[in-house]
Every structure is written in structure tokens, then in C-alpha cells.
Protein backbone atom coordinates (compact mmCIF):
# COMPACT_ATOMS: atom_id res chain seq x y z
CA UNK A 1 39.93 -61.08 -1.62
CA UNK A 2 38.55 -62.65 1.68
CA UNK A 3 41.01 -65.39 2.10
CA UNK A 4 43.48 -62.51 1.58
CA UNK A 5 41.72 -60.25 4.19
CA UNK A 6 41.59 -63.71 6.31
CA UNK A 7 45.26 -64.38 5.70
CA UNK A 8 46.89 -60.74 7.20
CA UNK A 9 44.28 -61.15 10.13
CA UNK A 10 44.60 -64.54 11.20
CA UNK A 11 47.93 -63.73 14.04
CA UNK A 12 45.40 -61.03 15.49
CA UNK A 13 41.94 -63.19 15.81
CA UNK A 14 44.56 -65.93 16.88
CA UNK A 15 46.08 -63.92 19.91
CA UNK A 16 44.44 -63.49 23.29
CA UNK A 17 45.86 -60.31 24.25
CA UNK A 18 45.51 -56.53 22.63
CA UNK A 19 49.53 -56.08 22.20
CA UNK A 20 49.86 -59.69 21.15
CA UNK A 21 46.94 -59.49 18.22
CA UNK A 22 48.73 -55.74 17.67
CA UNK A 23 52.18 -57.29 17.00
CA UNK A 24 50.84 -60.37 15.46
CA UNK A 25 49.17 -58.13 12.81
CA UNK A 26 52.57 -55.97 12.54
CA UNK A 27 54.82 -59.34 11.92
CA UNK A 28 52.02 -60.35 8.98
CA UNK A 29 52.84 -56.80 7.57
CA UNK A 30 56.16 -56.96 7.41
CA UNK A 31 56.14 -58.36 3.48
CA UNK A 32 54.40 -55.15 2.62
CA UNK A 33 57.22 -52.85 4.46
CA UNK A 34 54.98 -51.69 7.31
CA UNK A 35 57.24 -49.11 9.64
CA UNK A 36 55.25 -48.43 12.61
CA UNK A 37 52.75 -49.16 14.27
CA UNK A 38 50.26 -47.62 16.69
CA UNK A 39 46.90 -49.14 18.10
CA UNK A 40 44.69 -47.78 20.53
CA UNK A 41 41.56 -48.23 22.81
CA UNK A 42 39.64 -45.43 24.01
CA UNK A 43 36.47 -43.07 24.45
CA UNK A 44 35.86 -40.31 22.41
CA UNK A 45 36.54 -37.21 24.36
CA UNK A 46 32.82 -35.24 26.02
CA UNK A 47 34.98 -32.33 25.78
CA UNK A 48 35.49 -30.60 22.35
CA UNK A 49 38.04 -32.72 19.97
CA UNK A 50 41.17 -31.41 19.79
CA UNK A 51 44.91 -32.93 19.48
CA UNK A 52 45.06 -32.08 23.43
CA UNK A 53 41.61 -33.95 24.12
CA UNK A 54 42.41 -36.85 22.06
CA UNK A 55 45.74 -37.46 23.46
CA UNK A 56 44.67 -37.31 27.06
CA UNK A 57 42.29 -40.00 26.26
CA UNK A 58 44.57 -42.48 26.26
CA UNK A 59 44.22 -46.20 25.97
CA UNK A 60 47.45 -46.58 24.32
CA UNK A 61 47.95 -50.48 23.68
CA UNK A 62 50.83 -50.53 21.26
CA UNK A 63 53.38 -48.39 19.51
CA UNK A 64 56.16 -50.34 17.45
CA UNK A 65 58.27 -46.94 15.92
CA UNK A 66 61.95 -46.08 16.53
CA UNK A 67 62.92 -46.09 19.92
CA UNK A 68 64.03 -42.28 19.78
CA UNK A 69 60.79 -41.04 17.67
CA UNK A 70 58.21 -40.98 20.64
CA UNK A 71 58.81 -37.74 22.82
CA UNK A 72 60.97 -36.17 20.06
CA UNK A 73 60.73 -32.85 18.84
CA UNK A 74 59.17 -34.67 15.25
CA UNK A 75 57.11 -36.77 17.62
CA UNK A 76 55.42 -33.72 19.60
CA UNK A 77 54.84 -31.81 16.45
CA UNK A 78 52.25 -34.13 15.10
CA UNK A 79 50.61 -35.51 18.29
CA UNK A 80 49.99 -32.24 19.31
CA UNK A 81 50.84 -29.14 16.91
CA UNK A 82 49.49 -30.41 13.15
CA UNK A 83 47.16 -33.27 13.61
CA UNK A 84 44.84 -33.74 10.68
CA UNK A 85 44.10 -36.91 11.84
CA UNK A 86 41.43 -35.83 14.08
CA UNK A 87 39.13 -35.04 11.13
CA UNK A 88 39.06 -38.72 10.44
CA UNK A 89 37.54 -39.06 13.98
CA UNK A 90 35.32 -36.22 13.26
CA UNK A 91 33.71 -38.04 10.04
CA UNK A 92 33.60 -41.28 11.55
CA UNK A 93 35.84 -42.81 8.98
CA UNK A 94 36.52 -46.52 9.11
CA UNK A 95 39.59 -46.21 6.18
CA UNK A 96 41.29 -44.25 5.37
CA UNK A 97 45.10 -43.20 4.52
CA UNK A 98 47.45 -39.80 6.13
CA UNK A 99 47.64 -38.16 2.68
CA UNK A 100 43.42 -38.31 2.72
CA UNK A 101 43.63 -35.60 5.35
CA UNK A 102 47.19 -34.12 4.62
CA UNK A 103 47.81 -33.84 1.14
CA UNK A 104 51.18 -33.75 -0.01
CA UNK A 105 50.91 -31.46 -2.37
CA UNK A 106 50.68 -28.74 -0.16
CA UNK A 107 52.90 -26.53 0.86
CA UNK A 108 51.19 -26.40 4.90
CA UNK A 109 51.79 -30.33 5.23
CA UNK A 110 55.40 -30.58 4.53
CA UNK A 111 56.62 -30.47 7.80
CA UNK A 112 54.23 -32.78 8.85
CA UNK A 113 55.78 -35.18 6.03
CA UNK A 114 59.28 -34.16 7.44
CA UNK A 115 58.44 -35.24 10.77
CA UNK A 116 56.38 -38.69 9.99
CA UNK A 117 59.68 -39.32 8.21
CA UNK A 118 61.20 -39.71 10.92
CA UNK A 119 59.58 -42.48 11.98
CA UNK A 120 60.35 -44.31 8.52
CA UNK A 121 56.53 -43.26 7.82
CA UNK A 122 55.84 -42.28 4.07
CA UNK A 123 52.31 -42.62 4.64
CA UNK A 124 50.17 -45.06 6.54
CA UNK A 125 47.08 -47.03 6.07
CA UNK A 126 44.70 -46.77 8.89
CA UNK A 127 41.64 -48.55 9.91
CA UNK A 128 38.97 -47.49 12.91
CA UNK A 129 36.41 -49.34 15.24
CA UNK A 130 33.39 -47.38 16.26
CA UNK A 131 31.91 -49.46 19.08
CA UNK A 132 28.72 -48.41 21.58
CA UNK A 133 29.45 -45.92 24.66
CA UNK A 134 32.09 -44.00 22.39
CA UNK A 135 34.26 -46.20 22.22
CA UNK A 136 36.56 -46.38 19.18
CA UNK A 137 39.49 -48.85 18.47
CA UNK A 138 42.23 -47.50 16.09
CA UNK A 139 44.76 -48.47 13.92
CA UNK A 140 47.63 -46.09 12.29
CA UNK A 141 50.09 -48.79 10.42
CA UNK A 142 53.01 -46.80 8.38
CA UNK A 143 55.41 -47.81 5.46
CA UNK A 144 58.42 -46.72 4.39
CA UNK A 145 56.92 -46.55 0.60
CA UNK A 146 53.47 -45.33 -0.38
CA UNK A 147 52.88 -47.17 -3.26
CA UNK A 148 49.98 -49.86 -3.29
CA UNK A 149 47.47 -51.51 -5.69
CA UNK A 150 43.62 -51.00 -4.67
CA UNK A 151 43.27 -54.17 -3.70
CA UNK A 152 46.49 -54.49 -1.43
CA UNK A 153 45.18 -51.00 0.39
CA UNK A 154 41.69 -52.44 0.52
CA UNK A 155 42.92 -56.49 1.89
CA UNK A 156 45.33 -54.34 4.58
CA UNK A 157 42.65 -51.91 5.87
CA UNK A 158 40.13 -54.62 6.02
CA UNK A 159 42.52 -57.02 7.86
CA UNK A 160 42.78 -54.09 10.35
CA UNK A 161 39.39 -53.38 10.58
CA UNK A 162 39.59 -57.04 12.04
CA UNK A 163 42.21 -56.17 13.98
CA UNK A 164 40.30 -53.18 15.51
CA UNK A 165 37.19 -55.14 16.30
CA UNK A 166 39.67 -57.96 18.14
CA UNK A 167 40.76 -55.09 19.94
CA UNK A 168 37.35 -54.40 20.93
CA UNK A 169 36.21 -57.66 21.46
CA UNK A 170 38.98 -58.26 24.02
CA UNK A 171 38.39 -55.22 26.27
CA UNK A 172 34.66 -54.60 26.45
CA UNK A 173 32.05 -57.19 27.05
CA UNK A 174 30.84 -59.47 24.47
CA UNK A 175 27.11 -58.36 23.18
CA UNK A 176 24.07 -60.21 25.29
CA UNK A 177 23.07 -61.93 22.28
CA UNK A 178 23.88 -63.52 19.38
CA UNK A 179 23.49 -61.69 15.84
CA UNK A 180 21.49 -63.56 13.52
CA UNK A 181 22.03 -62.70 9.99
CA UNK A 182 19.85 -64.19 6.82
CA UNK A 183 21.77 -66.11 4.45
CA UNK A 184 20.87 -62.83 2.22
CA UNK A 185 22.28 -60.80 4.19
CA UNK A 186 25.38 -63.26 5.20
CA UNK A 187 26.40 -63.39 1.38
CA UNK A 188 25.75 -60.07 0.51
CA UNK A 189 28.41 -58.67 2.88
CA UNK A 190 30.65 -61.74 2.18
CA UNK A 191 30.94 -60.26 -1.14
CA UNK A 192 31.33 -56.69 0.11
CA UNK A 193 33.97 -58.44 1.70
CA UNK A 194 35.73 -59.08 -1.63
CA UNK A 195 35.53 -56.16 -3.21
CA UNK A 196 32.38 -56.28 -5.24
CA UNK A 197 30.33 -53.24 -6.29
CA UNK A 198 26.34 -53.50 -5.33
CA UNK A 199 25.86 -53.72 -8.79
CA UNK A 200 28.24 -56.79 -8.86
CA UNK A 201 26.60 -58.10 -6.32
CA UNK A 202 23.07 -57.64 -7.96
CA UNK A 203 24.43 -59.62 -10.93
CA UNK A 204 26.01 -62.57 -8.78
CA UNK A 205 23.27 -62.98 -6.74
CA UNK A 206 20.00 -62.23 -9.04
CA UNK A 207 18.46 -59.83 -7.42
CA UNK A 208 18.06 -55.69 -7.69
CA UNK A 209 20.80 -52.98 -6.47
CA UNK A 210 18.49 -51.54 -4.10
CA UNK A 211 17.77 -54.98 -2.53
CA UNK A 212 21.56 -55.58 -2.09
CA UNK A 213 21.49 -52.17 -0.66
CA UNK A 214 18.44 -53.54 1.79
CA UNK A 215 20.48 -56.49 2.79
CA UNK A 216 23.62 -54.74 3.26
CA UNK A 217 21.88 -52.01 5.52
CA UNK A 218 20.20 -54.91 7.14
CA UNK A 219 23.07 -56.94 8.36
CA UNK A 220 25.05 -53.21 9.10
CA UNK A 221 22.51 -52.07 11.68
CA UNK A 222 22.33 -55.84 13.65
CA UNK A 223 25.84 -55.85 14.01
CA UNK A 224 25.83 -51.99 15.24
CA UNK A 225 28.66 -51.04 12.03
CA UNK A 226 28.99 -47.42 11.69
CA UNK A 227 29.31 -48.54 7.65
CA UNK A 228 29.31 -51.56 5.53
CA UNK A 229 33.33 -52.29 6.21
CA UNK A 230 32.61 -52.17 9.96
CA UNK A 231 29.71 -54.65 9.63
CA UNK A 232 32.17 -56.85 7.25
CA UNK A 233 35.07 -57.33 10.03
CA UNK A 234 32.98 -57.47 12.80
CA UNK A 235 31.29 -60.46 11.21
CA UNK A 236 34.62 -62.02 10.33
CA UNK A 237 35.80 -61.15 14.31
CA UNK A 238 32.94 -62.79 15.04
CA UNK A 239 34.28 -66.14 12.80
CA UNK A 240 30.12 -65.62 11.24
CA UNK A 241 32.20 -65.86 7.94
């Protein structure tokens, strides 16, 4: 699973510009039928969040969609009129899909699904960077089909959980000091990394849950993760695995 994550993030950690690590990571997405593409750097609003207060934000680096969807009636309906989105923001949520926060099954969302469609969007797997001062590094990457295994969703989220901390790590300071991680800790999240369970990674290792759990938190809070998939591609931005 981590030569896969490595594999769709490789063009991003390669490039040495936001929109060229943001397109690099769209071309490596194109076998999976990615549609659009929008990444962003910004600070979360002082002022209450709303669709209004998030969009004046800004930081805008990239937006690869149909050149008549942005300003468009569809467009304008779910930047600013139905954005569930925000509650992702809200929760701090590194992962996370569209349908999480508007469910197709009901009835309120299905102009929202009219609209996203079109921008070839059936749904979209999106991945978000929490990083010190408020600021927070997004990625909203739709497909024209919805249908993934666990594993794909997890390897593409996690390659732009990469992306998002490249992002980061191109437009804000490096940190004052290097992290140092124990090799505990080091293989412990390279395993979080592919997948495994803290019980997995109990049994692999030969040690207890909870100390997994101690190692993980560890290596979380000296790399300043919001949650164990931050800490995992900031240490791969950070080539520490």
C-alpha cells in the first residue's frame, strides 16, 4: 500500500511549484478517471464559517474543471448556496468523500448532484492539511464514476494528503527543527501507512494495542498531525519514510 501511496504522489513531491505538484498529481489520476480538480491554500476564517467566509478566504492555487463550469449558474449554487462541505472543515476531517456530507439518497442533495454534474463530478475524493496559524491545505479531486475499492479510496486520499502537505511545505516556512521519530514510532506509522489495523500492527510488531496506540500518538503530536493520516503524509513529505 505505501509504494502505491508513493507511486500517485511522486509528480507532486517531485514539482517545485503549488500548480505544478497540483497538476502533476491530476495527470497521475487520470487512470482512475479523475474530472476536476481544485486545490487550495488558506486560513481558516476568525469570522464565523460560512460558504461566504470560506470563499473570501481565498488562496486558490488550482482548478482543472470545464472551462464554462466556474462562474456558472451550477458553479454558484454550490460555492455559495448548498455547501456541505464546510462541515468537513468544521470536524477537522483529513478524508473524506462529497457523499460523506451530502448523501445521495436524499431528496435535499439532488440538486447539488445535478450541479456537480456538471462539472463531470459524480463524487470526489478529498484530502485536507491542517497546518499551525490556521492554516489548512485542501484537496477536492472529482470522477466521473464513484465506484472504488477501499484500498484505491484509501492509496488516492493518502497520496493527496501528500499532496496537501507539499502544498504546505512550499508556501509556509519549513519547521526550526528537525522531527526525530523512534524507530517505534517510525514503523508503527509506516504500517498505518499501509493500511494495517492497531491490532495488526500489535501482531507484526510484538507488542500490545495500546502501545501501538502510544507510538502512534507519539509520532502524531511531534509532527503537529491533527490525526494519524496527517502524521503519515507529512512524514512521507518529509521523505522520513
Amino acid at each position: 500500500m505505501l509504494s502505491r501511496i508513493m507511486a500517485h504522489a511522486e509528480p507532486a513531491l517531485a514539482s517545485e511549484t503549488a500548480a505544478g505538484a497540483s497538476t502533476a498529481y491530476f495527470a497521475a489520476m487520470q487512470s482512475f478517471g479523475a474530472s476536476y480538480l481544485q486545490t487550495r491554500l488558506y486560513w481558516r476564517p476568525s469570522a464565523t464559517l460560512t460558504s461566504a467566509s470560506h470563499w473570501a478566504a481565498g488562496g486558490f492555487i488550482t482548478r482543472l474543471a470545464p472551462a464554462n463550469w466556474p462562474g456558472s449558474p451550477a458553479f454558484d449554487y454550490v460555492c455559495f448556496e448548498c455547501n456541505p462541505l464546510l462541515g468537513a472543515i468544521r470536524e477537522s476531517r483529513t478524508r473524506y468523500r462529497f457523499s460523506d456530507f451530502a448523501p445521495r439518497d436524499r431528496i435535499q442533495f439532488g440538486v447539488y448532484w445535478e450541479a456537480l454534474g456538471e462539472a463531470g463530478i459524480n463524487d470526489a475524493l478529498c484530502s485536507t492539511s491542517y497546518g499551525a496559524d490556521g492554516a489548512i491545505a485542501s484537496l477536492h479531486l472529482g470522477f466521473h464514476e464513484r465506484d472504488f475499492t477501499a484500498d484505491e479510496s484509501f492509496a488516492i486520499q493518502m497520496a493527496g494528503l501528500v499532496l496537501t502537505e507539499r502544498l504546505m511545505s512550499l508556501t509556509t516556512p519549513p519547521p526550526a527543527a528537525t522531527v526525530r521519530l523512534t524507530q517505534r514510532e517510525r514503523d508503527s506509522l509506516a504500517l498505518v501507512a499501509e493500511g494495517k489495523t492497531d491490532w495488526e500492527i500489535s501482531v507484526i510488531l510484538g507488542i500490545a494495542e495500546a502501545t501501538v496506540r502510544f507510538h502512534v500518538d507519539n509520532a502524531r503530536h511531534k509532527l503537529g498531525a491533527v490525526n494519524r493520516a496527517q502524521a503519515v503524509a507529512r512524514l512521507v513529505n518529509q521523505r522520513l519514510i
